[in-house]
PDB file of N, CA and C in Angstrom:
ATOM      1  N   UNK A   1     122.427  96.051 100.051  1.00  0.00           N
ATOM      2  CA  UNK A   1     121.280  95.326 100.596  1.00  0.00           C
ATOM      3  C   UNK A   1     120.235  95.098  99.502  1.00  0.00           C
ATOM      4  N   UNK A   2     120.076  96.162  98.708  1.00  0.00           N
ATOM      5  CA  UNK A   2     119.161  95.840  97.406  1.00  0.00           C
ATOM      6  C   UNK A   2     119.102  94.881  96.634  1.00  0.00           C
ATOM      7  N   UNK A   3     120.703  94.932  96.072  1.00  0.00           N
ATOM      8  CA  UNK A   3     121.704  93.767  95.664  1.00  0.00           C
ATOM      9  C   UNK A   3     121.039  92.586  95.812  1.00  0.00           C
ATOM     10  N   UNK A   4     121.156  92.445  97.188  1.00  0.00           N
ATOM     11  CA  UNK A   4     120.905  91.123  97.953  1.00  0.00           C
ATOM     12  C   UNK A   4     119.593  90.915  97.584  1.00  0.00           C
ATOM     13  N   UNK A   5     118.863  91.969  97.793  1.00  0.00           N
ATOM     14  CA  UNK A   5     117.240  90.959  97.580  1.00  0.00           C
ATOM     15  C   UNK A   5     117.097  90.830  96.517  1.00  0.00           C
ATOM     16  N   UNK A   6     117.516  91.615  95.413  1.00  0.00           N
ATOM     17  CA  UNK A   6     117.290  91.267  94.157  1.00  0.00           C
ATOM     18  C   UNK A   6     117.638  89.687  93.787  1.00  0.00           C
ATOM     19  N   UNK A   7     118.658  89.647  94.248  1.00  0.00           N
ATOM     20  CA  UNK A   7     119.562  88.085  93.907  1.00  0.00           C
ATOM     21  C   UNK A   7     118.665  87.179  94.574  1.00  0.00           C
ATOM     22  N   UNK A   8     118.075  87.465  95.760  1.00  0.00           N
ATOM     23  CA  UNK A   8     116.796  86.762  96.683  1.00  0.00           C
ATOM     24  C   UNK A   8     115.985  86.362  95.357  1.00  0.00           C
ATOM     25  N   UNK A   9     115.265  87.223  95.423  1.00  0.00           N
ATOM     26  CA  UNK A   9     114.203  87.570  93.843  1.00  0.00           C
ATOM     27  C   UNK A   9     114.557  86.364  93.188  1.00  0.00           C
ATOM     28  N   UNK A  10     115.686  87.181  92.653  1.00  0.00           N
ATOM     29  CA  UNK A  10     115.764  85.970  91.131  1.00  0.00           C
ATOM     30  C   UNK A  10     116.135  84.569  91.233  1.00  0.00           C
ATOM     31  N   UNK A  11     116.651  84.052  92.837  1.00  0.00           N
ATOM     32  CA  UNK A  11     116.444  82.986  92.907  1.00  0.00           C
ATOM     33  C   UNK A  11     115.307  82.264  92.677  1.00  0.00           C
ATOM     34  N   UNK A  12     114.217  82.659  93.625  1.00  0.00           N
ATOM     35  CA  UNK A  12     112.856  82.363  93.757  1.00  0.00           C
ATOM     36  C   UNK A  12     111.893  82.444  92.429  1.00  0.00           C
ATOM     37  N   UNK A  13     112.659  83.097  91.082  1.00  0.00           N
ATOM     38  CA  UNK A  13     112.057  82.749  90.146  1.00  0.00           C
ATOM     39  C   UNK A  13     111.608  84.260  89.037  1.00  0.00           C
ATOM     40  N   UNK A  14     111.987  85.486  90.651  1.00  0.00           N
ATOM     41  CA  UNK A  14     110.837  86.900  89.805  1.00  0.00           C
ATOM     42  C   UNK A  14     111.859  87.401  88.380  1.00  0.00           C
ATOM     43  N   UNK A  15     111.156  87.588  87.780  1.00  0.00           N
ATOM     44  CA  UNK A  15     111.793  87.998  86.755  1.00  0.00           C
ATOM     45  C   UNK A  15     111.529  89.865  86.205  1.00  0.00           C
ATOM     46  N   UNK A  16     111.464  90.224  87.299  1.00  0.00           N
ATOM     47  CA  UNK A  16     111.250  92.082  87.151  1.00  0.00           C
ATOM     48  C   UNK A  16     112.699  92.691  87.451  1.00  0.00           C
ATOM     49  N   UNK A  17     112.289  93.381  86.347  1.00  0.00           N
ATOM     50  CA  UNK A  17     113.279  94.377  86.450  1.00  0.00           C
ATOM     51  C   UNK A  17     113.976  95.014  87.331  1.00  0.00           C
ATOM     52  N   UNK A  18     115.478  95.326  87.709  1.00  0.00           N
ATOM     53  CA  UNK A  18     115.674  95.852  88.737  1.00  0.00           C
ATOM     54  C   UNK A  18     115.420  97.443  88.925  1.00  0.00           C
ATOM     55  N   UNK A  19     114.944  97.734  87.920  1.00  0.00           N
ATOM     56  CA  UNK A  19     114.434  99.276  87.471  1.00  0.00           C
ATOM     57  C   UNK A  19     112.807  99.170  88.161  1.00  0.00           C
ATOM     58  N   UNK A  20     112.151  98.158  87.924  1.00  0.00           N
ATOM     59  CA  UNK A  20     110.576  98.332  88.118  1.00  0.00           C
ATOM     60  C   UNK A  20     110.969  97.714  89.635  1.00  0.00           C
ATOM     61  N   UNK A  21     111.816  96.952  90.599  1.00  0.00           N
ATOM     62  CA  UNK A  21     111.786  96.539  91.274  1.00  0.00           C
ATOM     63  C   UNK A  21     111.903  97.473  92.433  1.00  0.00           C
ATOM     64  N   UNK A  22     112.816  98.501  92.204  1.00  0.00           N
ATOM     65  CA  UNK A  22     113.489  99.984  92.450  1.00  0.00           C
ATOM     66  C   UNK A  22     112.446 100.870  93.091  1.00  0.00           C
ATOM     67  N   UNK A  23     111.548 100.906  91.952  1.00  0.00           N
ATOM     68  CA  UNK A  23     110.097 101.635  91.735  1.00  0.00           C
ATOM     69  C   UNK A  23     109.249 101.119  92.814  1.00  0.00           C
ATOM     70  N   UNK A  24     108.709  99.696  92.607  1.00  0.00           N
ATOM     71  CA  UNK A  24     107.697  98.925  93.617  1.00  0.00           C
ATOM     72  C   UNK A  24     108.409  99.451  95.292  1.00  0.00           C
ATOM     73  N   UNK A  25     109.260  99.140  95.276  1.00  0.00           N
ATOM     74  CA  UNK A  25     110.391  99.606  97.016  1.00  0.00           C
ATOM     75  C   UNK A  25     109.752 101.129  97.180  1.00  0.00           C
ATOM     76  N   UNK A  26     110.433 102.088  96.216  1.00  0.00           N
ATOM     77  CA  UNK A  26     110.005 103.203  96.651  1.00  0.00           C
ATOM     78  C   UNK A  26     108.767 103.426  96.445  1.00  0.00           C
ATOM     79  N   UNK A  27     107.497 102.772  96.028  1.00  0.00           N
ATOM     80  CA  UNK A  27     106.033 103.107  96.200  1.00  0.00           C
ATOM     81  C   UNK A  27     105.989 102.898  97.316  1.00  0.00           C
ATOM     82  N   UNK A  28     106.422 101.679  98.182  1.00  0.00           N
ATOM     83  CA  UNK A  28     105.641 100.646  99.082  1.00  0.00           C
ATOM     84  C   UNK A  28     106.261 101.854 100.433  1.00  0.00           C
ATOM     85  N   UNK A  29     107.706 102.041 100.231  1.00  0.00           N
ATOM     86  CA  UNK A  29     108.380 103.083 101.130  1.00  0.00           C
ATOM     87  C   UNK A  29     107.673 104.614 101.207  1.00  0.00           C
ATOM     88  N   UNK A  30     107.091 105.099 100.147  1.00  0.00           N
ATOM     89  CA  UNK A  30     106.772 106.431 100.049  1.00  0.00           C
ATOM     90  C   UNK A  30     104.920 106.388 100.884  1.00  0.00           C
ATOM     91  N   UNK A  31     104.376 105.480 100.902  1.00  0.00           N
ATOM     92  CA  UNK A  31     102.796 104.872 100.940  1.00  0.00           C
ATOM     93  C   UNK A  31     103.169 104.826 102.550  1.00  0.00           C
ATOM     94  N   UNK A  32     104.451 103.729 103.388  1.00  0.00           N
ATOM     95  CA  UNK A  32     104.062 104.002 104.489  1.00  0.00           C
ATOM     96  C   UNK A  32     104.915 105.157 105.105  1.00  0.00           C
ATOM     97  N   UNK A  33     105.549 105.973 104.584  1.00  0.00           N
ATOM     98  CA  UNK A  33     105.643 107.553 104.934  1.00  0.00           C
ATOM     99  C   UNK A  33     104.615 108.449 105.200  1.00  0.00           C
ATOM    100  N   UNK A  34     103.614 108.010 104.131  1.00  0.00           N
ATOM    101  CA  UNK A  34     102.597 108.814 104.109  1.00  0.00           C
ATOM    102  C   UNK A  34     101.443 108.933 105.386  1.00  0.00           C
ATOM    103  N   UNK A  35     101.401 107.472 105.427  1.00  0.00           N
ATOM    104  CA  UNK A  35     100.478 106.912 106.108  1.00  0.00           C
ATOM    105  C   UNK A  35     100.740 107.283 107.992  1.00  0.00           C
ATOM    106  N   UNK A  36     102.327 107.561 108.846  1.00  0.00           N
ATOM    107  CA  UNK A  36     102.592 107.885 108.960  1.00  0.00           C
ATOM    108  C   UNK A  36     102.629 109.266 109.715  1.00  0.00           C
ATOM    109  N   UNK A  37     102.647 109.567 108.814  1.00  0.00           N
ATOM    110  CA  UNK A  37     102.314 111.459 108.896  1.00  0.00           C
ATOM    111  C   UNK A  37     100.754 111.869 109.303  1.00  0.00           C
TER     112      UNK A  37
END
């Protein structure tokens, strides 16, 4: 599924890393865990 959005992504033009892209997911995932709790 990552896969997929990445390939989403780079259609549309983003040019980030799938390492920093990885990162941004698990901030945005860990932030509404938090929030959450």
């Amino acid at each position: 599924m990552l896969k997929e959005e990445f390939t989403l992504h780079s259609q549309y033009g983003f040019h980030l890393r799938p390492a920093q892209v990885m990162v941004e997911k698990m901030s945005a995932f860990t932030s509404k865990v938090q929030v959450k709790k």
